[in-house]
C-alpha atoms as a PDB file:
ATOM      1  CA  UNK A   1     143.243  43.603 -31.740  1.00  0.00           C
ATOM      2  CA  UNK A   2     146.866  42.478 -33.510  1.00  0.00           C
ATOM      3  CA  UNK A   3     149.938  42.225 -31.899  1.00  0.00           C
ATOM      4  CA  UNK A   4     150.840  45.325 -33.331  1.00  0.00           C
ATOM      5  CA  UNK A   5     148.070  47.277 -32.579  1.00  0.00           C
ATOM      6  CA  UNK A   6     148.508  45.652 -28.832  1.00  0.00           C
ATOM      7  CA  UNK A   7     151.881  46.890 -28.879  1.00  0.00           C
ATOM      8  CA  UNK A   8     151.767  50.757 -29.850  1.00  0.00           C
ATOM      9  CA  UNK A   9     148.483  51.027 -27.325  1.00  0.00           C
ATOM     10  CA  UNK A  10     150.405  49.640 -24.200  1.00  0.00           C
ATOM     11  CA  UNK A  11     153.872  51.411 -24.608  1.00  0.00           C
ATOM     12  CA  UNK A  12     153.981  53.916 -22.688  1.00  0.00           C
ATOM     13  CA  UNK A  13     155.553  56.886 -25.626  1.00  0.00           C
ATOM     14  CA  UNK A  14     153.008  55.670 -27.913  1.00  0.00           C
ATOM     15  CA  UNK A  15     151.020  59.041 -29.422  1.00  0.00           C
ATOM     16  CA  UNK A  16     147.698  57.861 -28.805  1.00  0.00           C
ATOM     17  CA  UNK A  17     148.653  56.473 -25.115  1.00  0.00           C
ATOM     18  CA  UNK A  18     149.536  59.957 -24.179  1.00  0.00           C
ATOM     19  CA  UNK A  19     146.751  61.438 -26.072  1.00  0.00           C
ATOM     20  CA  UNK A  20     144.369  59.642 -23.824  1.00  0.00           C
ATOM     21  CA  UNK A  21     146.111  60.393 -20.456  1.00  0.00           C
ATOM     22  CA  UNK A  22     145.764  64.230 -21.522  1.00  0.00           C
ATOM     23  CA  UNK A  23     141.994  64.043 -22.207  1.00  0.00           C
ATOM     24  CA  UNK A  24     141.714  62.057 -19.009  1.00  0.00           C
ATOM     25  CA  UNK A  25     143.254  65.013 -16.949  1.00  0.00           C
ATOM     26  CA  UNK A  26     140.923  67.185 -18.885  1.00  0.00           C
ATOM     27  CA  UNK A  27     138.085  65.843 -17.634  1.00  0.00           C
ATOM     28  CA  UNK A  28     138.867  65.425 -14.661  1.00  0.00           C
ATOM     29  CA  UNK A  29     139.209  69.799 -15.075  1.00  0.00           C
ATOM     30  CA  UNK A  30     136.205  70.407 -16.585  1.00  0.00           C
ATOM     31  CA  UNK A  31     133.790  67.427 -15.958  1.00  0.00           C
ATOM     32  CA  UNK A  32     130.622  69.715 -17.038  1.00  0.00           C
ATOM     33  CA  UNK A  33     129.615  70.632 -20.506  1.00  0.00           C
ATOM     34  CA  UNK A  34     131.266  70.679 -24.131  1.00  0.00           C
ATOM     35  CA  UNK A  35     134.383  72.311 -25.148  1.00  0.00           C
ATOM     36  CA  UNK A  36     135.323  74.142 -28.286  1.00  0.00           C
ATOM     37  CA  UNK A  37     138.717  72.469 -29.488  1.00  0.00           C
ATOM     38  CA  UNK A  38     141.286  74.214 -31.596  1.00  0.00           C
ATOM     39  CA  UNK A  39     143.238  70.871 -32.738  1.00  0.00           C
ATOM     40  CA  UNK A  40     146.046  72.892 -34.137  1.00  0.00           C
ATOM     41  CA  UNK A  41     148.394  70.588 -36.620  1.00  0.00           C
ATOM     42  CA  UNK A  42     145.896  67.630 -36.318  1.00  0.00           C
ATOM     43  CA  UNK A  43     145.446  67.053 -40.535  1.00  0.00           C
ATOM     44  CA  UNK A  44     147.655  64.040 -41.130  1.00  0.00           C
ATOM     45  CA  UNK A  45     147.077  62.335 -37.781  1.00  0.00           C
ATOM     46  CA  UNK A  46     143.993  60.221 -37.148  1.00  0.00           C
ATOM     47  CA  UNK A  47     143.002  61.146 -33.091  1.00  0.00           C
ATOM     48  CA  UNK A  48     139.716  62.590 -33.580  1.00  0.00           C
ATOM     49  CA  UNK A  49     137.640  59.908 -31.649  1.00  0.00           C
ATOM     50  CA  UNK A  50     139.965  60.878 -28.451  1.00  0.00           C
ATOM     51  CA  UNK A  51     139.972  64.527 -28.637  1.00  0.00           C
ATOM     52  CA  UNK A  52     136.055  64.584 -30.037  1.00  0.00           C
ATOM     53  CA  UNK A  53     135.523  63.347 -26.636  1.00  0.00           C
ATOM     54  CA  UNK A  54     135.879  66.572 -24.812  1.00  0.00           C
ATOM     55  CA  UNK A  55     134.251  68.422 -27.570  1.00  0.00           C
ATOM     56  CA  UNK A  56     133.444  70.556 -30.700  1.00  0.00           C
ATOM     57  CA  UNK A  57     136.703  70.311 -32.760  1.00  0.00           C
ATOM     58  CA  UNK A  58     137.919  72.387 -35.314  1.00  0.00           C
ATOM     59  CA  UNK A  59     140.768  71.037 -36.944  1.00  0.00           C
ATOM     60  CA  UNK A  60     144.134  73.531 -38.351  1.00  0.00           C
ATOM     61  CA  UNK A  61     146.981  72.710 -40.697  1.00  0.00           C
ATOM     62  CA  UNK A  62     149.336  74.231 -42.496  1.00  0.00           C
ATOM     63  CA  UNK A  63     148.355  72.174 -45.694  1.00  0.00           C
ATOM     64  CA  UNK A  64     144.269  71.326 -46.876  1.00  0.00           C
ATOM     65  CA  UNK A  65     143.400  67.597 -46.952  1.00  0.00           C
ATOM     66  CA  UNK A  66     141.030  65.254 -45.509  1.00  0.00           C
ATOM     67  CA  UNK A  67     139.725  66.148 -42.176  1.00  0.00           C
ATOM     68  CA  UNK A  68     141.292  69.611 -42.457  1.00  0.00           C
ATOM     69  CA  UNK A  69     138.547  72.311 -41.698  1.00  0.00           C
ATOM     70  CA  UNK A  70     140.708  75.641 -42.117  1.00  0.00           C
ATOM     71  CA  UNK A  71     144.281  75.910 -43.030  1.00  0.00           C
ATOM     72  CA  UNK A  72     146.346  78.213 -41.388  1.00  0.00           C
ATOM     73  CA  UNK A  73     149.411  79.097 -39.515  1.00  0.00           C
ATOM     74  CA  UNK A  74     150.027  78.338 -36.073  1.00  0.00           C
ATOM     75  CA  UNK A  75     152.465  81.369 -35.916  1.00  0.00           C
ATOM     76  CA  UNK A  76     149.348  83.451 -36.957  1.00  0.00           C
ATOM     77  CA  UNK A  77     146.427  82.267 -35.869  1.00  0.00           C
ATOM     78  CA  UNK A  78     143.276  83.471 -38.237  1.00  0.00           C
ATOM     79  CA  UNK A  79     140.643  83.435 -34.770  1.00  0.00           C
ATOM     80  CA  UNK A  80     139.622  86.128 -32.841  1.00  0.00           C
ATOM     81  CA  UNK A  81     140.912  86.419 -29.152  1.00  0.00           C
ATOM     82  CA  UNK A  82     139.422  84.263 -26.898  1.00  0.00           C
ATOM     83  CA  UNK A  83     137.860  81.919 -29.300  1.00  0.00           C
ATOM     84  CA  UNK A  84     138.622  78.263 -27.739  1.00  0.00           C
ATOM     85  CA  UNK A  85     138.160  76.318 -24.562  1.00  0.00           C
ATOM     86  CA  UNK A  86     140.870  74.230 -25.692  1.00  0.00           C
ATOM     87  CA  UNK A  87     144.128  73.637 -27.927  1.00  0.00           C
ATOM     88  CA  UNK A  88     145.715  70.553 -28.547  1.00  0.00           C
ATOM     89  CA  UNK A  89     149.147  70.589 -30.262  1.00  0.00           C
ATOM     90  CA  UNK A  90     150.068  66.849 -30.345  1.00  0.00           C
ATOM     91  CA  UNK A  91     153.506  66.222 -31.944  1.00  0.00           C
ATOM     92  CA  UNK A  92     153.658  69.613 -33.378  1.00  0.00           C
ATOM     93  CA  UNK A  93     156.215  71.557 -31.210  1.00  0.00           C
ATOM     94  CA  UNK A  94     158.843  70.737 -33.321  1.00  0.00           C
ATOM     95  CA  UNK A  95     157.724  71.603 -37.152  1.00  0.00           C
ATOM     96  CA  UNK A  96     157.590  75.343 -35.440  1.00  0.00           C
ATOM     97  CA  UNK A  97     160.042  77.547 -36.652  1.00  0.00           C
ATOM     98  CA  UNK A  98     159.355  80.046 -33.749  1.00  0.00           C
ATOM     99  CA  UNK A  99     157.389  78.246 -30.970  1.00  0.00           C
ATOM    100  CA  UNK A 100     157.274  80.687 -28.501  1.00  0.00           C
ATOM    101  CA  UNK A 101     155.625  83.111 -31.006  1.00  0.00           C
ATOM    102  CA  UNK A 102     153.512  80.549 -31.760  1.00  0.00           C
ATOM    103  CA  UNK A 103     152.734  79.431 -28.139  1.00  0.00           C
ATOM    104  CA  UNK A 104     151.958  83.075 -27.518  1.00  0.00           C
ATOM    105  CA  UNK A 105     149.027  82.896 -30.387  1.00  0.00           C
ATOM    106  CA  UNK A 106     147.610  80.131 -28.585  1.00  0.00           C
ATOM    107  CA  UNK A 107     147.194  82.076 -25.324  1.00  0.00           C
ATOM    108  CA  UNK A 108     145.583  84.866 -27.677  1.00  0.00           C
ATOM    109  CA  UNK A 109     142.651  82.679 -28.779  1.00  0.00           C
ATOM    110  CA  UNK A 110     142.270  80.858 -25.805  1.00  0.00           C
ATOM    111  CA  UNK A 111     139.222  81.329 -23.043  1.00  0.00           C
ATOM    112  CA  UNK A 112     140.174  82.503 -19.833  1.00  0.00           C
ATOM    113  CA  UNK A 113     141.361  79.356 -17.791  1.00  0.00           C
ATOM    114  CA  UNK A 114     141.436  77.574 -21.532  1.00  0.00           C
ATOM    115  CA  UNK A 115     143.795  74.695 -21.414  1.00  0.00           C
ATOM    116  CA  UNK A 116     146.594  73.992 -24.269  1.00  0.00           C
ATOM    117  CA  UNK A 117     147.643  70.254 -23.995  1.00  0.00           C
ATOM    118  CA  UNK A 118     151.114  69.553 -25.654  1.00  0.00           C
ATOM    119  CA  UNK A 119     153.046  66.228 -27.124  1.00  0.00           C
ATOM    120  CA  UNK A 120     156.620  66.787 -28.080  1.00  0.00           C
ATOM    121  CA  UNK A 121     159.874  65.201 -28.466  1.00  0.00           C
ATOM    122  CA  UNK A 122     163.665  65.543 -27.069  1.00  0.00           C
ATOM    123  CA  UNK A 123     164.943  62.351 -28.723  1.00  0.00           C
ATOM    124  CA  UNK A 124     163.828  61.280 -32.308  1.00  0.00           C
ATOM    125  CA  UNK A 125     164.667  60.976 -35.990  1.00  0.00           C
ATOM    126  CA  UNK A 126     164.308  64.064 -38.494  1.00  0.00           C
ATOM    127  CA  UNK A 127     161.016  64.224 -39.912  1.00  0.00           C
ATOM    128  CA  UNK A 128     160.261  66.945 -42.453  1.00  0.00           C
ATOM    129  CA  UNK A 129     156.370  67.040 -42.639  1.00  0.00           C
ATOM    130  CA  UNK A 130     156.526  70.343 -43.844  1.00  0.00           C
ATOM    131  CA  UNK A 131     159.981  71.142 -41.883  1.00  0.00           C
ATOM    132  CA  UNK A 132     161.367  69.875 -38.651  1.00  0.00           C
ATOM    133  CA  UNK A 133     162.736  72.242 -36.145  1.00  0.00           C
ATOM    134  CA  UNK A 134     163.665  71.508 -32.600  1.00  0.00           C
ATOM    135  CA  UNK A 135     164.195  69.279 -30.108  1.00  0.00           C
ATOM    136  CA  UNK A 136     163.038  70.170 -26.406  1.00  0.00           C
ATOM    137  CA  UNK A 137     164.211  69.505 -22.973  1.00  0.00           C
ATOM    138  CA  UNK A 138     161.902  69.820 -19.692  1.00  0.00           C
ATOM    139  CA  UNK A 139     163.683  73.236 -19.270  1.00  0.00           C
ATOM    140  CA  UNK A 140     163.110  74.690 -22.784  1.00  0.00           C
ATOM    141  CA  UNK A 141     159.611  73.844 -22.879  1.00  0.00           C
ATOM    142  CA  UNK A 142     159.152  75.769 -19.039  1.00  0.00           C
ATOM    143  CA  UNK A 143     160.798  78.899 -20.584  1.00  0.00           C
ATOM    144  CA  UNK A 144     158.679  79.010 -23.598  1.00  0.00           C
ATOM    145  CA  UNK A 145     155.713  78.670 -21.647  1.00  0.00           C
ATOM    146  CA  UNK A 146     156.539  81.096 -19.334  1.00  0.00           C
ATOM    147  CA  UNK A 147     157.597  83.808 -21.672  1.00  0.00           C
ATOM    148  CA  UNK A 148     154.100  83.452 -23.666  1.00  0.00           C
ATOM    149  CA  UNK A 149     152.681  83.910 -19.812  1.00  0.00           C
ATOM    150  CA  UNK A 150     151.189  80.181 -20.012  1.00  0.00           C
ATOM    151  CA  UNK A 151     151.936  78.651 -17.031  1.00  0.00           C
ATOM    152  CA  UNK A 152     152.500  74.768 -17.424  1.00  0.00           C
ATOM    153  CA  UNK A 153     150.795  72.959 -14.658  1.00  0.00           C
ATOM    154  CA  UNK A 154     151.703  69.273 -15.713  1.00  0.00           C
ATOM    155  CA  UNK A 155     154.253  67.898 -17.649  1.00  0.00           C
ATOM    156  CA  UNK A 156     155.707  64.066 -17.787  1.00  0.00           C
ATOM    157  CA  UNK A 157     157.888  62.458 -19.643  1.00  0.00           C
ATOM    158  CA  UNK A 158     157.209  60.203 -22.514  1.00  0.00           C
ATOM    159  CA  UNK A 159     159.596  57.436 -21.713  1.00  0.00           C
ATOM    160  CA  UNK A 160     163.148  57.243 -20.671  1.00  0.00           C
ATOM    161  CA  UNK A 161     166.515  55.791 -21.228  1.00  0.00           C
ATOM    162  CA  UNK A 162     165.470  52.028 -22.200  1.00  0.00           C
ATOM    163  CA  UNK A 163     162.702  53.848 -24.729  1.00  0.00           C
ATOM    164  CA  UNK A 164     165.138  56.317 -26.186  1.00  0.00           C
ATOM    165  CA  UNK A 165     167.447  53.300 -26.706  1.00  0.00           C
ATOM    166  CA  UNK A 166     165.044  51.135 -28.434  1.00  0.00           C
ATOM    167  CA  UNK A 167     164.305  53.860 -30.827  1.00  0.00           C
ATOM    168  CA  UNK A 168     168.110  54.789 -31.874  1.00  0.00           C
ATOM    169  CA  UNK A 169     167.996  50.830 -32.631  1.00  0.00           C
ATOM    170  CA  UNK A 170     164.343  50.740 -34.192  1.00  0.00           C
ATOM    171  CA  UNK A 171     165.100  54.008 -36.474  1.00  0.00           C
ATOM    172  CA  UNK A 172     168.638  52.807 -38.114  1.00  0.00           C
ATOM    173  CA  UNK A 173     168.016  49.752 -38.036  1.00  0.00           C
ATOM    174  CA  UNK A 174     164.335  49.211 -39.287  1.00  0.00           C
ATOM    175  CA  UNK A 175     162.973  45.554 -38.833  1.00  0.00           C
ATOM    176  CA  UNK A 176     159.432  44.888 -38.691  1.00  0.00           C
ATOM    177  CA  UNK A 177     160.300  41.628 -36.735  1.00  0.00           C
ATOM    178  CA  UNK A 178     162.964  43.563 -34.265  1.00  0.00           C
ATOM    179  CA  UNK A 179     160.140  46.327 -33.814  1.00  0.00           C
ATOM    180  CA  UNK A 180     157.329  43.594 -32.728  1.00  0.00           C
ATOM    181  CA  UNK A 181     159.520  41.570 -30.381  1.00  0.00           C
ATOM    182  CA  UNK A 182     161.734  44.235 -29.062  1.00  0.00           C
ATOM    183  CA  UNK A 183     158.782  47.000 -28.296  1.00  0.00           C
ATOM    184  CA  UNK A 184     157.767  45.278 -25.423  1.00  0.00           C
ATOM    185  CA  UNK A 185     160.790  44.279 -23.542  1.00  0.00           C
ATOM    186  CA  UNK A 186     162.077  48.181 -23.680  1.00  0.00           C
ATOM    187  CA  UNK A 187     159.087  49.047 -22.757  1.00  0.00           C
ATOM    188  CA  UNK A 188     158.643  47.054 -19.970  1.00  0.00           C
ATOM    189  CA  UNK A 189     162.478  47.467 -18.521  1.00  0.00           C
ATOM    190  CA  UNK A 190     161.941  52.062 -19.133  1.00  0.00           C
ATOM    191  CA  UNK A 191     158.407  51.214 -16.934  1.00  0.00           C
ATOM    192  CA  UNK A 192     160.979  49.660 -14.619  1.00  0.00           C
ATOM    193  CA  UNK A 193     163.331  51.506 -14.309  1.00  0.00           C
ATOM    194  CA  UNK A 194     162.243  55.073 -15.016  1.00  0.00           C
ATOM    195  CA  UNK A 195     160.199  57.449 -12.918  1.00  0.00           C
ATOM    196  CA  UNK A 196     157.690  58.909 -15.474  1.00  0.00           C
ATOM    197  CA  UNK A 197     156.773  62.016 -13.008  1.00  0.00           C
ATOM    198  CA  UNK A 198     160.609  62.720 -13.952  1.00  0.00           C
ATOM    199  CA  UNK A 199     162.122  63.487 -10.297  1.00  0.00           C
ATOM    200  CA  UNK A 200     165.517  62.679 -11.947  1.00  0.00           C
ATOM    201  CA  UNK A 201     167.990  65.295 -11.958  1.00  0.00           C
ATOM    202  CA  UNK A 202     169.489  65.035 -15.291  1.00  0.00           C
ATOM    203  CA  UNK A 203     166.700  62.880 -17.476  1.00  0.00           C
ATOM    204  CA  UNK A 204     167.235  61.341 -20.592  1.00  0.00           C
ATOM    205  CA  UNK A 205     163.808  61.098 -21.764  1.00  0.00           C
ATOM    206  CA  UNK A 206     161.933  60.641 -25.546  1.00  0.00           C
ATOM    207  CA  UNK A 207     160.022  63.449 -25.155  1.00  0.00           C
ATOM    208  CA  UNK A 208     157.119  65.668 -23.086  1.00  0.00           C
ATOM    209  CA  UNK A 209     153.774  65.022 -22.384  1.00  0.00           C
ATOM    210  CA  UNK A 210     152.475  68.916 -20.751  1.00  0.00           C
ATOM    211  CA  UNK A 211     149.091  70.593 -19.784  1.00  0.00           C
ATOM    212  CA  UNK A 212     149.092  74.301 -19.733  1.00  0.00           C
ATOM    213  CA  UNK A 213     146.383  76.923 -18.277  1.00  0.00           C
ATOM    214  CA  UNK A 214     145.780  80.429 -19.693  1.00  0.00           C
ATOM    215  CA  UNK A 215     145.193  82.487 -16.124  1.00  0.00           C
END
């Protein structure tokens, strides 16, 4: 393993880290049999050897290309009602223009007791890949989830003050070298520091980590 690929596995906001605490708790929910996976948004993002874990997965974007199996809109989903076991939406709160319509298609297809796992951000850098929308807080991402009648039952943050810190510094000022040496101390000192089960009153935190069950 390099440095580098030693680095984004062991901080703690790294996509993949929190990828693999989600299908962790997933298990640990349904330890029997094979689910079928709606990974909605998953085209341009290479995670299928985590989420295959759990499952059959069927993989949506907006936009055909490699590892895309039907293209579609998350607003409008093109499956029949209760269709999945699963939905993953990793990184993908924010490119929705209206999420709690889009949250509330998610419910549609799901299984009774289905689980949607989420990955989104409060702190980071515009990204248009197709367009970039929101930022969300803990309490923005409760409402949504409540008004689409998906009750979140988990939800962390993805790193705190020290992490959103290193990445005001990492995104204006890119450096390869200042990325590789600088990663690690941030890191460490947010681990330190923050309480990831976010008992904080007023958090300053990089983003949300959430697990959500259709009743």
């Amino acid at each position: 393993m390099s440095v580098w690929d030693f680095v984004a596995r062991h901080t703690f906001d790294a996509p993949d880290r929190q990828i693999r605490l989600l299908v962790e708790q997933v298990k640990l929910l349904r330890p029997h049999g094979k689910l079928k996976i709606l990974d909605a948004g998953g085209g341009l993002q290479d995670r299928g050897s985590l989420i295959s874990q759990l499952g059959r997965r069927t993989v949506l974007d907006i936009e055909s290309g490699p590892g895309v199996d039907v293209v579609g809109d998350i607003h409008h989903l093109p499956f029949p009602d209760q269709s999945f076991d699963l939905i993953t939406l990793f990184m993908v709160m924010e490119h929705l223009y209206d999420p709690l319509q889009a949250i509330q298609e998610c419910r549609r297809v799901l299984k009774k007791d289905g689980i949607l796992l989420a990955t989104t951000v409060q702190y980071w850098h515009g990204h248009a890949h197709p367009h970039d929308y929101y930022r969300y807080t803990r309490g923005g991402l409760e409402y949504i989830f409540t008004q689409a009648k998906l009750p979140i039952r988990q939800i962390w943050s993805l790193g705190g003050p020290w992490l959103v810190l290193f990445h005001v510094i990492e995104l204006n000022l890119p450096s390869f070298l200042l990325f590789l040496y600088t990663c690690p101390i941030f890191n460490y000192l947010d681990k330190l520091c923050f309480n990831h089960a976010d008992s904080r009153a007023h958090p300053d935190s990089v983003g949300w980590s959430l697990l959500a069950i259709k009743p």
